[in-house]
C-alpha atoms as a PDB file:
ATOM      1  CA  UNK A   1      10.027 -14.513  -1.619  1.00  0.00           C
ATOM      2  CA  UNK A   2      12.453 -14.239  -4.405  1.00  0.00           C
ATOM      3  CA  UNK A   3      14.468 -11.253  -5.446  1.00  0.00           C
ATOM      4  CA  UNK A   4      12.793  -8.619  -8.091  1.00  0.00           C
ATOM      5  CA  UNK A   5      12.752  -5.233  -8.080  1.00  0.00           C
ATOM      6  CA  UNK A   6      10.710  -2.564  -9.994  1.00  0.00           C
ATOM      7  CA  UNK A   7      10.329   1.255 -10.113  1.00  0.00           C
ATOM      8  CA  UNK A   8       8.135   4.002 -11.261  1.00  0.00           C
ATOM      9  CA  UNK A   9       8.389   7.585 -11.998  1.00  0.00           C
ATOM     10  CA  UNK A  10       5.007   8.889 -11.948  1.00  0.00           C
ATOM     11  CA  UNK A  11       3.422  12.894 -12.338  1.00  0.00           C
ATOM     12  CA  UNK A  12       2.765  14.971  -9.278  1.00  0.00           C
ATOM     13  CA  UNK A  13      -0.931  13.397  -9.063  1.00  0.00           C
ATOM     14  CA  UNK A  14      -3.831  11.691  -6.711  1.00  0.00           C
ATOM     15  CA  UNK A  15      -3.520   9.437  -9.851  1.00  0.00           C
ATOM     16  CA  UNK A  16       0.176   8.841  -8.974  1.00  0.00           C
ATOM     17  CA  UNK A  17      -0.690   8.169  -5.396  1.00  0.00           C
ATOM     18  CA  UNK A  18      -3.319   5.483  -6.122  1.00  0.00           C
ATOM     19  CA  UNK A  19      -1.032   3.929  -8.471  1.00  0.00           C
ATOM     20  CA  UNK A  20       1.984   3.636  -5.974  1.00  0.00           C
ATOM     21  CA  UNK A  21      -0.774   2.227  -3.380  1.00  0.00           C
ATOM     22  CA  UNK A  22      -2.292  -0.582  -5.640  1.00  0.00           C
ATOM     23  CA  UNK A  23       0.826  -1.372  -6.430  1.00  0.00           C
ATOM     24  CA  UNK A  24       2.143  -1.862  -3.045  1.00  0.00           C
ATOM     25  CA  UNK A  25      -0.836  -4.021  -2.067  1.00  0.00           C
ATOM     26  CA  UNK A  26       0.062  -6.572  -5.502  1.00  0.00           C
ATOM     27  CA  UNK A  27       3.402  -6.660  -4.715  1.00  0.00           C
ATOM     28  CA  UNK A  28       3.237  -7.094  -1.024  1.00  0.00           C
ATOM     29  CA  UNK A  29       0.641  -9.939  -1.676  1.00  0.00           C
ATOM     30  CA  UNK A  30       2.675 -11.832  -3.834  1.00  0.00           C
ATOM     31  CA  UNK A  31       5.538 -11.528  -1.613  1.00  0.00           C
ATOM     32  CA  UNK A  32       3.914 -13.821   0.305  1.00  0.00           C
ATOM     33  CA  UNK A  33       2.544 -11.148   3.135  1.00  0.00           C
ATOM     34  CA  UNK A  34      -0.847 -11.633   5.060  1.00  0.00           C
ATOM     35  CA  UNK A  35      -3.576  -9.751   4.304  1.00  0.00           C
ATOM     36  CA  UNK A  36      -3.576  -7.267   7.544  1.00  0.00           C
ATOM     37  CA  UNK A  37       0.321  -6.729   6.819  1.00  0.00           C
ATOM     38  CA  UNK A  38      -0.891  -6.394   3.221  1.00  0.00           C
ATOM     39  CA  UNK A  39      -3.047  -3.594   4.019  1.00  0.00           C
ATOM     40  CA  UNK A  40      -0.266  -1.839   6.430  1.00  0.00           C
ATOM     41  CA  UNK A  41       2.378  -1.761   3.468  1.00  0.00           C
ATOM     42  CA  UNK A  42       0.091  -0.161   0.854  1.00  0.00           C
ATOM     43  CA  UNK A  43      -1.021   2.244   3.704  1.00  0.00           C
ATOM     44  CA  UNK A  44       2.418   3.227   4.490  1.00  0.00           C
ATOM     45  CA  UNK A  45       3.318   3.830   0.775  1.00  0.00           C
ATOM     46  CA  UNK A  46      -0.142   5.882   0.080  1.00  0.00           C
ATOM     47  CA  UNK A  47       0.940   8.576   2.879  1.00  0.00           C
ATOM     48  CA  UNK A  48       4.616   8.377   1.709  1.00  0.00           C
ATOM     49  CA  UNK A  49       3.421   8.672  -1.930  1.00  0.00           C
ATOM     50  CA  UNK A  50       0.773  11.976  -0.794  1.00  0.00           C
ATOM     51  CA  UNK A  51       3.386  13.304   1.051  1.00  0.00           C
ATOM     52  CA  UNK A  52       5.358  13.414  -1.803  1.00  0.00           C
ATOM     53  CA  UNK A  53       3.149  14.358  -4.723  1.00  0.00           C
ATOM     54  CA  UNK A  54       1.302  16.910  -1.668  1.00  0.00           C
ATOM     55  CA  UNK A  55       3.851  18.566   0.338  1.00  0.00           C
ATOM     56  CA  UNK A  56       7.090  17.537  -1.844  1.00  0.00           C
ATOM     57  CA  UNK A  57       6.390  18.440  -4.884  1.00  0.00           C
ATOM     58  CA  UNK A  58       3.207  20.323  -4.717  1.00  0.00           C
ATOM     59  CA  UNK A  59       0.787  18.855  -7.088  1.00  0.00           C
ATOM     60  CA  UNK A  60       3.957  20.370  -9.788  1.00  0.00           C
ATOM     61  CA  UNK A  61       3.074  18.961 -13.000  1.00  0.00           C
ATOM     62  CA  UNK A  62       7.178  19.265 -14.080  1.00  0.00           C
ATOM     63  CA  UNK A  63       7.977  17.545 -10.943  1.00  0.00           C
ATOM     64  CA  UNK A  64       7.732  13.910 -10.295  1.00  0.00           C
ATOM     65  CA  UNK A  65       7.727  11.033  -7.828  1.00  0.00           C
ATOM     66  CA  UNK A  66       9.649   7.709  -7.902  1.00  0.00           C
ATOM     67  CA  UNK A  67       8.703   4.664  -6.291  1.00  0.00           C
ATOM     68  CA  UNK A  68      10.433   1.473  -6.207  1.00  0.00           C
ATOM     69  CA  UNK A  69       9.605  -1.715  -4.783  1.00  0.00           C
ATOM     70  CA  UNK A  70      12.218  -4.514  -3.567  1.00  0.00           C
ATOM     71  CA  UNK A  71      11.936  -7.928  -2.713  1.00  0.00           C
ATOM     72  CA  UNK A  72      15.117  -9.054  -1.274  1.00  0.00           C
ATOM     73  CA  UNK A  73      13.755 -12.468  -0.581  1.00  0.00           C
ATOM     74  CA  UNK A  74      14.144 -11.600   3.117  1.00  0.00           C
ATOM     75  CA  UNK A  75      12.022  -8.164   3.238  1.00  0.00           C
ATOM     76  CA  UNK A  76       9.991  -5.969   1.000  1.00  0.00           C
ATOM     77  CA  UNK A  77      12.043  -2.680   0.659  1.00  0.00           C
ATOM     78  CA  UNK A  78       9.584   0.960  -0.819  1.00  0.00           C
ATOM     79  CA  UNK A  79      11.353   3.852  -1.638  1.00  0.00           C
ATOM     80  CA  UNK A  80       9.629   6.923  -2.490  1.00  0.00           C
ATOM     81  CA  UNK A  81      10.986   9.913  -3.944  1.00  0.00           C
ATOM     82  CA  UNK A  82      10.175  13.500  -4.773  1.00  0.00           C
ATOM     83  CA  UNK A  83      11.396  16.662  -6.426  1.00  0.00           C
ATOM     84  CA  UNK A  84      10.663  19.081  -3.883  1.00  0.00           C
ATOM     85  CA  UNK A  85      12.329  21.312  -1.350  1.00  0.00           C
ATOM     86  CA  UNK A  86      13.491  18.453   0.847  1.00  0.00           C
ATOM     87  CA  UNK A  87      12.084  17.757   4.478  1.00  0.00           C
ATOM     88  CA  UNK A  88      13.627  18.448   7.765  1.00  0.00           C
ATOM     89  CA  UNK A  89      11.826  15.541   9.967  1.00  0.00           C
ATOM     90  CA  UNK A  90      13.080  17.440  13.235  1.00  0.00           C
ATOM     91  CA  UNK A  91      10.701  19.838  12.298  1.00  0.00           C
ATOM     92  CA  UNK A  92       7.674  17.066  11.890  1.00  0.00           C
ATOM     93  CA  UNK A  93       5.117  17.625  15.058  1.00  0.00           C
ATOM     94  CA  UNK A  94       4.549  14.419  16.800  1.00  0.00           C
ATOM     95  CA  UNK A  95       0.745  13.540  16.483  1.00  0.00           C
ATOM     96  CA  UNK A  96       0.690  11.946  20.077  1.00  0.00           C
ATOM     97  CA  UNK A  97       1.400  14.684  22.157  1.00  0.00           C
ATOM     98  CA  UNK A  98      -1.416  16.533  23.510  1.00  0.00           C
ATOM     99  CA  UNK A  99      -0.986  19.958  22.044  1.00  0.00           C
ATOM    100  CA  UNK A 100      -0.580  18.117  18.273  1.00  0.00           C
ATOM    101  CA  UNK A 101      -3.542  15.693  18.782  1.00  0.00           C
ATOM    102  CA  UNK A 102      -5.593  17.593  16.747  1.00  0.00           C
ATOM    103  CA  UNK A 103      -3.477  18.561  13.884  1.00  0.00           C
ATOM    104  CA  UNK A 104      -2.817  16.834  11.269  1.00  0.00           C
ATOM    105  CA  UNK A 105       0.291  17.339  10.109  1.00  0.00           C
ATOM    106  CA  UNK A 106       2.958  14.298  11.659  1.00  0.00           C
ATOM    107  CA  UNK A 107       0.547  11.599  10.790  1.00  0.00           C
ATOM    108  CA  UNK A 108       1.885  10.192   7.532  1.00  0.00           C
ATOM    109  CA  UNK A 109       5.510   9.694   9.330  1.00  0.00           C
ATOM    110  CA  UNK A 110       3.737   7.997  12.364  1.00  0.00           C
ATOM    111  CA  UNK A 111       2.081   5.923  10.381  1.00  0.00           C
ATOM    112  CA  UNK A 112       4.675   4.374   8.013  1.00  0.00           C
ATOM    113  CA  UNK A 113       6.581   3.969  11.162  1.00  0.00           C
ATOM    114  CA  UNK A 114       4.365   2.080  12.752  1.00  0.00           C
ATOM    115  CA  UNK A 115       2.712  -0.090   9.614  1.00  0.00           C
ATOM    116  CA  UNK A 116       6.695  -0.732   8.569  1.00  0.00           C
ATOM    117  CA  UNK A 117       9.781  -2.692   9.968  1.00  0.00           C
ATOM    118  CA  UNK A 118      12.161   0.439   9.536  1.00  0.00           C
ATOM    119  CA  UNK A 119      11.549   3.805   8.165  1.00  0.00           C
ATOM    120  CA  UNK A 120      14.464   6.395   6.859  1.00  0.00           C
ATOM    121  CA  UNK A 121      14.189   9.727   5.495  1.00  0.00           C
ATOM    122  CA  UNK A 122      16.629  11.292   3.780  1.00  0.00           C
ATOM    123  CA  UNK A 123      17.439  14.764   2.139  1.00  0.00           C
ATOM    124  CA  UNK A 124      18.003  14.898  -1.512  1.00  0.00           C
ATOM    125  CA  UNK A 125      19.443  18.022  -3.427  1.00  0.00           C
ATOM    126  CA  UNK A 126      16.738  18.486  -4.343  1.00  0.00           C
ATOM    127  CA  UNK A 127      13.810  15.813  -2.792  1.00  0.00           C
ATOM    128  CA  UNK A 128      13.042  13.518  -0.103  1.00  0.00           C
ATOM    129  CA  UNK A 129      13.972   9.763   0.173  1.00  0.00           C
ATOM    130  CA  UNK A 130      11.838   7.830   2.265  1.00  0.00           C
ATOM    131  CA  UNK A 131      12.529   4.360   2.423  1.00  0.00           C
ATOM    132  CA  UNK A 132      10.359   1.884   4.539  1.00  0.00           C
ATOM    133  CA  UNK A 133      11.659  -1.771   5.057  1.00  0.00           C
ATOM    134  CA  UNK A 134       9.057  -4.803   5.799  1.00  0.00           C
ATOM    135  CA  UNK A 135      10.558  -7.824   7.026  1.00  0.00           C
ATOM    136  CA  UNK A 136       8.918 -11.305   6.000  1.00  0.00           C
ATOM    137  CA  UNK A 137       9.202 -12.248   9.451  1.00  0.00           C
ATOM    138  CA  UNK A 138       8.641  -9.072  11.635  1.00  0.00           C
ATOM    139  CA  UNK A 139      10.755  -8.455  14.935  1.00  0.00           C
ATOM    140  CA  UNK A 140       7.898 -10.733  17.167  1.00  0.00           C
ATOM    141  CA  UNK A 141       8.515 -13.562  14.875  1.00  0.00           C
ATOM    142  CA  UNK A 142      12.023 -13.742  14.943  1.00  0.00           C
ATOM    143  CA  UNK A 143      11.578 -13.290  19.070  1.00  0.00           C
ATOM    144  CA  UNK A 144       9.434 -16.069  18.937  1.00  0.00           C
ATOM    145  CA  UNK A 145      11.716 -18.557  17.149  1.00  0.00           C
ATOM    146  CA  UNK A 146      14.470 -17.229  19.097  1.00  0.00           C
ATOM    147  CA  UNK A 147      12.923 -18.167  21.955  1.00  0.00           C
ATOM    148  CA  UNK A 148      11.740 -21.637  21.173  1.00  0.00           C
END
């Protein structure tokens, strides 16, 4: 991997969301990631990206979302951004509890966190910052060097 970064400011749009997913899946590929990892990076940034342009800044054509993409040469580092009221995670359901296995709402978060290395969210004045970190060699890698 070698270090590059680009960045997008898109419209509150499905369009938007697409976009930010096929580019995730380019970028990830040519950062040298396998295809199943591949596939977990772009999925990560497509429920960051509705979340977003859905419960962010909802569907408001004068409000947008950012993405940016990182290659640091030793991880791939997303950031998403929005223009909305900001989210309290605390307040986020977990989907795997019994009484929320039926809702939806909780399932974006749990799955960027586990598709990605690292996960933050942040509040914004106004927005949300997620950013999601994949490593080019994940935590069972570097165990299994360690090891050896």
């Amino acid at each position: 991997m070698t270090a590059k970064r680009v960045s997008y400011t898109l419209d509150s749009s499905l369009q938007s969301v697409n976009t930010a997913e096929e580019t995730a899946q380019l970028l990830a590929a040519k950062a040298g990631f396998d295809e199943d990892n591949c596939l977990r990076i772009s999925m990560a940034v497509r429920e960051a990206a509705v979340n977003a342009v859905l419960h962010g800044n909802a569907y408001d054509p004068n409000k947008k979302m950012t993405v940016a993409f990182e290659n640091t040469g030793q991880a791939l580092v997303i950031t998403v951004t929005d223009e909305g009221r900001g989210l309290d995670v605390s307040k986020v359901p977990d989907p795997t509890t019994p009484e929320n296995l039926l809702k939806q709402s909780g399932r974006g978060i749990f799955l960027m966190r586990s598709f990605m290395d690292e996960v933050r969210i942040r509040l914004l004045a106004p927005g949300t910052e997620v950013t999601m970190v994949k490593n080019v060699s994940g935590p069972a890698e570097l165990h299994k060097e360690a090891s050896k």
